[in-house]
Protein backbone atom coordinates (compact mmCIF):
# COMPACT_ATOMS: atom_id res chain seq x y z
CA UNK A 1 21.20 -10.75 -12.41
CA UNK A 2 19.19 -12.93 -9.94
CA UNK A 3 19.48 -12.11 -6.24
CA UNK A 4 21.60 -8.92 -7.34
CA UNK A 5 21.08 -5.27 -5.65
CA UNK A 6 22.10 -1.88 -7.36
CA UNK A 7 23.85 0.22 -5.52
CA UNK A 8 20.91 2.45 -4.67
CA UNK A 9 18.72 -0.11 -3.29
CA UNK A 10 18.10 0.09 0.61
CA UNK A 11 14.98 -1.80 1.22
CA UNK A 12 14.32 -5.40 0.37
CA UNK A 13 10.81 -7.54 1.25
CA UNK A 14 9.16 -10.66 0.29
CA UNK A 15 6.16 -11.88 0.35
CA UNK A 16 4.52 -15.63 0.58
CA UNK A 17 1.12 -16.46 -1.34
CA UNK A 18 -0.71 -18.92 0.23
CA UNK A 19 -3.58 -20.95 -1.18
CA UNK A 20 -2.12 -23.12 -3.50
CA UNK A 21 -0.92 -27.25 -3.13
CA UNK A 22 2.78 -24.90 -3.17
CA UNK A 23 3.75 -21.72 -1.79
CA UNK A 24 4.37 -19.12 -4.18
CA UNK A 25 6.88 -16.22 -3.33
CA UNK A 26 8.65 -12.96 -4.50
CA UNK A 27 11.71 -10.94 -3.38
CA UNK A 28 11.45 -7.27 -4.54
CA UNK A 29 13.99 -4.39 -3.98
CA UNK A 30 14.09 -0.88 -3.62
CA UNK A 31 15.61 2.45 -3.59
CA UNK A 32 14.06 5.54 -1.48
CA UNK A 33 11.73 5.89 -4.17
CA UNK A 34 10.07 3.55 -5.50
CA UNK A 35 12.00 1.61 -8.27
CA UNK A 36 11.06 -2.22 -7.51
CA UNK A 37 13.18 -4.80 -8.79
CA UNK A 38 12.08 -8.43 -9.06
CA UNK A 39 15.70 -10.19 -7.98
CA UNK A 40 13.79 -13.24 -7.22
CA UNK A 41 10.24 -15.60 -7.23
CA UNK A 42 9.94 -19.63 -7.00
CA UNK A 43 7.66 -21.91 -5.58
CA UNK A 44 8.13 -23.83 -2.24
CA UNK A 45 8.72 -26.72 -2.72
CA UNK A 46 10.90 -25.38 -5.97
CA UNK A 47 9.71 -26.72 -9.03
CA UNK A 48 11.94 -27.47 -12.46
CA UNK A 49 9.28 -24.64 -14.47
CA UNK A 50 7.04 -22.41 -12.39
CA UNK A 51 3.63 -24.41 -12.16
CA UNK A 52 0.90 -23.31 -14.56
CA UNK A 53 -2.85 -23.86 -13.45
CA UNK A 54 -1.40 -25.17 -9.54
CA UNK A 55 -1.07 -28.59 -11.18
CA UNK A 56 2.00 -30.06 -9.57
CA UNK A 57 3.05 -34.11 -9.19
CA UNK A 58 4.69 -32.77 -6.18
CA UNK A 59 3.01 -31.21 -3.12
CA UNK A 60 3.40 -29.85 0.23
CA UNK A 61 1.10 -32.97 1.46
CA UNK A 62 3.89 -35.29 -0.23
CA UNK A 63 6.78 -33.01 1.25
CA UNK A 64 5.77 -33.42 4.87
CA UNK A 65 4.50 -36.37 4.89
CA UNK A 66 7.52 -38.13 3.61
CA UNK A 67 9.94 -35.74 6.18
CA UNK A 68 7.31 -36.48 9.53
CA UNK A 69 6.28 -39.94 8.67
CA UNK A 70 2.68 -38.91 9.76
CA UNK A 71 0.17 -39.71 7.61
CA UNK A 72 -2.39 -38.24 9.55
CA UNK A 73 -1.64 -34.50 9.07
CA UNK A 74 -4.10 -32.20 8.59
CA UNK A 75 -4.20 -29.62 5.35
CA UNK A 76 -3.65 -26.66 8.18
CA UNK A 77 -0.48 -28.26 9.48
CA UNK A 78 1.07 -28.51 6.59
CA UNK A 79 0.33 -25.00 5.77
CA UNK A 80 2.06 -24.34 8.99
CA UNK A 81 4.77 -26.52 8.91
CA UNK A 82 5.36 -24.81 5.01
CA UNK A 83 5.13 -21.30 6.15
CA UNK A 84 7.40 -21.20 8.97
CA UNK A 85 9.87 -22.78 7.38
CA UNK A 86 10.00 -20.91 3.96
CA UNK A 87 9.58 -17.83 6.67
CA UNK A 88 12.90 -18.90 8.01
CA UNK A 89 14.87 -19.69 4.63
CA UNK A 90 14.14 -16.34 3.69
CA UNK A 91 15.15 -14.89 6.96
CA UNK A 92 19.02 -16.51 6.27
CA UNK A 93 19.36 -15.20 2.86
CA UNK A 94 21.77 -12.08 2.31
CA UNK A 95 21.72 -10.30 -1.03
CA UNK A 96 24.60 -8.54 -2.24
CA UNK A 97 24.61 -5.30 -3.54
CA UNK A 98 27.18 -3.25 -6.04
CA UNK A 99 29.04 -1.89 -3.68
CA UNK A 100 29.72 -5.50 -2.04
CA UNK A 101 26.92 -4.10 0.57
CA UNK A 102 25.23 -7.15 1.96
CA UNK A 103 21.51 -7.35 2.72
CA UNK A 104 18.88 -9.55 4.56
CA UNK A 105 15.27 -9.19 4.23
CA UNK A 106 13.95 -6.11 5.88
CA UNK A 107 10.14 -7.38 5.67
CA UNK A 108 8.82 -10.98 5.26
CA UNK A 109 4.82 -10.91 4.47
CA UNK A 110 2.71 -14.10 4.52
CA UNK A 111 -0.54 -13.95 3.03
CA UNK A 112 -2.86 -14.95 6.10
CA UNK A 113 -6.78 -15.31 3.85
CA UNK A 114 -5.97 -18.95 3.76
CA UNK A 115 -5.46 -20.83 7.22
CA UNK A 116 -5.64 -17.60 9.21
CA UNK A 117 -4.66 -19.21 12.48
CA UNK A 118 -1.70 -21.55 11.18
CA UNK A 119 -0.27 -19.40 9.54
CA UNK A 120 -0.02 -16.79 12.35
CA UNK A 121 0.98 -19.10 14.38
CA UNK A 122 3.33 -19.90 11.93
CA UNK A 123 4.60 -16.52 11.63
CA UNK A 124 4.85 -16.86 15.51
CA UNK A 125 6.92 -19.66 15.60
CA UNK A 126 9.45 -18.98 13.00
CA UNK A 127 11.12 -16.45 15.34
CA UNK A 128 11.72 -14.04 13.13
CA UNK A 129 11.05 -10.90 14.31
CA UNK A 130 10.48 -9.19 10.92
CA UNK A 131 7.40 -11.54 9.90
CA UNK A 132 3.97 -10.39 9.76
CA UNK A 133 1.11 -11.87 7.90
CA UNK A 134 -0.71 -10.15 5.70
CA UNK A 135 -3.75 -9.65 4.10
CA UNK A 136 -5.11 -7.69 1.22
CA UNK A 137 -8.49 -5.39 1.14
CA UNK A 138 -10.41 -4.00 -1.82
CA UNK A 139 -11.96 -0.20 -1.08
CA UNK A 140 -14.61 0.63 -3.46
CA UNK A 141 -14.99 4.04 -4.36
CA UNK A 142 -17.70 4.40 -1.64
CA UNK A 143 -15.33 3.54 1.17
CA UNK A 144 -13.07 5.66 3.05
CA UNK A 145 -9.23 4.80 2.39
CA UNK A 146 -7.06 3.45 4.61
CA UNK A 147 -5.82 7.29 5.53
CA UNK A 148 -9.41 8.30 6.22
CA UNK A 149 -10.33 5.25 8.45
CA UNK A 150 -10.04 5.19 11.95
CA UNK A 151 -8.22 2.33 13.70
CA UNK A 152 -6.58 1.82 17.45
CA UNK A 153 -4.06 3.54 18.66
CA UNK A 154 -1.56 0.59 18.14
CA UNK A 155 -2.11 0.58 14.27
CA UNK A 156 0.38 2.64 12.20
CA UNK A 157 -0.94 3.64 9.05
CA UNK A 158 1.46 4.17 5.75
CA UNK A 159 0.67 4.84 2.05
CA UNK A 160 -2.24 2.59 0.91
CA UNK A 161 -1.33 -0.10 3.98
CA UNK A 162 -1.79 -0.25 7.99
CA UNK A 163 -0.29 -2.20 10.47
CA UNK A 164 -3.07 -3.25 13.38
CA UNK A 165 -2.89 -5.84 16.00
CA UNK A 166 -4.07 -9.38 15.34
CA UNK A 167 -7.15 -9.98 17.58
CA UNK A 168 -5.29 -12.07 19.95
CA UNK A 169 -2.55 -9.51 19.64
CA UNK A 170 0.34 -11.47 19.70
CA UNK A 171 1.46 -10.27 16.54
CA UNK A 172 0.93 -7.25 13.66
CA UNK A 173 -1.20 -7.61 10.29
CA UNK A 174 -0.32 -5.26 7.54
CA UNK A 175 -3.58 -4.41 5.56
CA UNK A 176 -2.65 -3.37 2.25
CA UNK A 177 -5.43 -1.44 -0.28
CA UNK A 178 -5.09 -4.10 -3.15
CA UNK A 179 -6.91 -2.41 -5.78
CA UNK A 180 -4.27 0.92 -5.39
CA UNK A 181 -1.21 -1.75 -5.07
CA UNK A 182 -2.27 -3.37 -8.55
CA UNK A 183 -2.75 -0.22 -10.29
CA UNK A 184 0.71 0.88 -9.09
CA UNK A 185 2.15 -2.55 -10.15
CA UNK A 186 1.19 -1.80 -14.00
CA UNK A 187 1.77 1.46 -13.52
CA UNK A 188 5.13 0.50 -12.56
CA UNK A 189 5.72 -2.23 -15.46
CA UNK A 190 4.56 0.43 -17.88
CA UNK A 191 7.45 2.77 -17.16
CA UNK A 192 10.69 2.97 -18.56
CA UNK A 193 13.38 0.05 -16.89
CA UNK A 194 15.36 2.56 -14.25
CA UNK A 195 13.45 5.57 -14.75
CA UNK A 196 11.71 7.20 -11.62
CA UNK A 197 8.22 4.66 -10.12
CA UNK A 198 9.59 1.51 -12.72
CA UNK A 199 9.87 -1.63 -11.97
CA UNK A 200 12.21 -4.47 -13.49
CA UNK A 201 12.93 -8.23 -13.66
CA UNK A 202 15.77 -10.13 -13.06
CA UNK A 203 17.50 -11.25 -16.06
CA UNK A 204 15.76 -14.59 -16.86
CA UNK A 205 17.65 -17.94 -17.84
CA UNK A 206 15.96 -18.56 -20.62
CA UNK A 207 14.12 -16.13 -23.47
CA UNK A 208 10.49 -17.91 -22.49
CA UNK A 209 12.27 -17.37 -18.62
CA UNK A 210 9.46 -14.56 -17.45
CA UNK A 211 6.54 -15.63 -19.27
CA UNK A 212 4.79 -17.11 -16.20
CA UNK A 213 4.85 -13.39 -14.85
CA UNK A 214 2.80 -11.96 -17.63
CA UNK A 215 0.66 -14.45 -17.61
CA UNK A 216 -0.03 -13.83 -14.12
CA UNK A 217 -0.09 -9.96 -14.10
CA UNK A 218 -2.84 -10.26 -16.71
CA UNK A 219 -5.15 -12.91 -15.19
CA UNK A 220 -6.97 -9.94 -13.52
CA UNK A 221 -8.56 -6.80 -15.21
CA UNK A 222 -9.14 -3.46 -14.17
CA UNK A 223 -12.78 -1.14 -14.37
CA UNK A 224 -13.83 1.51 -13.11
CA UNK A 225 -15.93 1.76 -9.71
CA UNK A 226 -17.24 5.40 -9.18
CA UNK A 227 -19.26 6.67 -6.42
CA UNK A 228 -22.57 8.66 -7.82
CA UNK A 229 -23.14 10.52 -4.81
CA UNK A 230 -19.11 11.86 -4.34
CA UNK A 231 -18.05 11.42 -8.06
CA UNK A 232 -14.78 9.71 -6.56
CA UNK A 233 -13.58 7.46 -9.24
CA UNK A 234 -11.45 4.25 -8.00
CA UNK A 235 -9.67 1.27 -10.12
CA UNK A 236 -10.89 -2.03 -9.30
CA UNK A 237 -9.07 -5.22 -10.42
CA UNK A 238 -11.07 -8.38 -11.23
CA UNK A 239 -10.57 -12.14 -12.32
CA UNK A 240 -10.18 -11.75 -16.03
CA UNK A 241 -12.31 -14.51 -17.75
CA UNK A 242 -10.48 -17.13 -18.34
CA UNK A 243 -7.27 -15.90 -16.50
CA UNK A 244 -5.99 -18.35 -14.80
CA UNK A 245 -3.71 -18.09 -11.86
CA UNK A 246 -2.45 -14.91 -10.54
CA UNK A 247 -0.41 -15.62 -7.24
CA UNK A 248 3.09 -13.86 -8.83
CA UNK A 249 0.26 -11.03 -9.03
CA UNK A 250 -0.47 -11.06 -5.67
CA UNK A 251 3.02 -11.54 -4.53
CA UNK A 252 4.31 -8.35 -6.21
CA UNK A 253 1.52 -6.77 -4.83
CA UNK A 254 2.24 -7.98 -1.25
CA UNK A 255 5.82 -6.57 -1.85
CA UNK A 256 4.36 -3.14 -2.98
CA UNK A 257 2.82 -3.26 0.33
CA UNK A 258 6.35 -4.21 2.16
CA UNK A 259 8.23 -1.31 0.63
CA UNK A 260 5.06 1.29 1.88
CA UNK A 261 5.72 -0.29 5.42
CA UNK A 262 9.60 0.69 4.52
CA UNK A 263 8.45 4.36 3.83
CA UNK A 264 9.43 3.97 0.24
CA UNK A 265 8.26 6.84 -1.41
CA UNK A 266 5.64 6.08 -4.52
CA UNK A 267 4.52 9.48 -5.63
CA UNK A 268 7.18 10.21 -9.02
CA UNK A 269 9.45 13.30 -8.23
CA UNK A 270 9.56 13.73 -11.76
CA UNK A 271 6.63 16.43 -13.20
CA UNK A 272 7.60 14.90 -16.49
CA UNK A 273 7.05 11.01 -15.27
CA UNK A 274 4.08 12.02 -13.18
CA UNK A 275 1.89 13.76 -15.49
CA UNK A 276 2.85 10.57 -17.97
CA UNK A 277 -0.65 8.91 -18.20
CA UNK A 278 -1.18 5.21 -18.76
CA UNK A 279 -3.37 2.58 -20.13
CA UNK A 280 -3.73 -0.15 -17.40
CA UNK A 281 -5.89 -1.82 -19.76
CA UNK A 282 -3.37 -3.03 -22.15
């Protein structure tokens, strides 16, 4: 069900998209391992049906401008006035596991491409100490990886991400190696519901109730980028023609990243599971 935990989850992160009229968002859960479970995704402000193409009669501009009574407010303080406060609504929710277990959000990422500075100071402001924005990089297969690459000694480095001081250092920026995370995420989708590395949705209200999700996991497609001189090989994800809007993509993603900051573990214990091969391309 929606918002539910099994009993083996311990970890639980969201992350916030950030470039459309609407924030997009996704909860995902966890065990040790990785096993991610969608329990939850909307838009802010929350829409009847999950908006297709960004085309909405209803906008951020139209939320805040009714609330403040200030016409003159800029695109970047709504942004800000949007993040901090879906920042802080997810901060107060508790999710309720099996067992009866409550849980908050362990890790709240904001996507920070769009708006940089409003939204950090956004992040800032909410006061929640467990908000970081975020941002996504694509390593080619000429590039070191994130574990090869050298950073200060206030970054802290975990599978495929980093945490490193913003440049006015008030705050910490998780990096997170996008072209790995959406590999993993079909990877993930391809497996068997609750088998070792899968990944599951909530049960849906309706049979049509997920459709927006495939739609947006397939708006990008994958090649191959290899490096003649090292022969290293590396999956990178593109707009597919035609594809349309991907931010439930991109907020899965962001959550992938959330649960490596966790230490969730994403390499299969399983021989049998990990020597599984898959076709990303279908």
């Amino acid at each position: 069900p929606r918002y539910a935990l099994q009993v083996k989850d311990r970890h639980i992160v969201s992350h916030i998209d950030v470039n459309k009229p609407y924030l997009s968002y996704m909860t995902v859960s966890s065990g040790e391992q990785i096993n991610a479970q969608v329990i939850d995704y909307n838009t802010f402000p929350e829409y009847p049906q999950f908006p297709e193409k960004g085309k909405v009669s209803y906008t951020l501009a139209d939320m805040y401008k009714k609330q403040l009574s200030d016409p003159n407010l800029l695109p970047e303080d709504i942004t800000y006035l949007a993040v901090r406060d879906l920042i802080r609504e997810l901060a107060r929710r508790r999710y309720k596991r099996e067992d009866g277990v409550d849980f908050p959000n362990h890790i709240i990422l904001c996507d920070s491409r769009y708006h940089t500075e409003w939204v950090y100071k956004a992040v800032r402001d909410s006061g929640v100490a467990n908000a970081h924005p975020c941002q996504g990089q694509s390593f080619k297969a000429k590039d070191k990886t994130i574990a090869q690459m050298k950073y200060s000694d206030a970054a802290i480095k975990y599978h495929h991400t980093v945490l490193t001081p913003t440049d006015d250092r008030t705050l910490m920026r998780l990096t997170v190696d996008v072209n790995y995370m959406k590999t993993q995420a079909h990877i993930c989708f391809a497996r068997q519901p609750e088998t070792a590395g899968s990944a599951s949705l909530f049960i849906p209200e309706t049979a049509m109730g997920h459709i927006v999700v495939g739609r947006h996991f397939t708006a990008e497609q994958p090649y191959k980028d290899i490096d003649p001189r090292t022969g290293n090989e590396v999956t990178i994800w593109q707009e597919r023609p035609g594809g349309g809007d991907n931010e439930l993509f991109d907020n899965f993603v962001g959550c992938l990243g959330g649960l490596s900051m966790r230490g969730v573990k994403f390499k299969v214990q399983s021989a049998k599971q990990a020597n599984k091969t898959y076709d990303i391309n279908t």
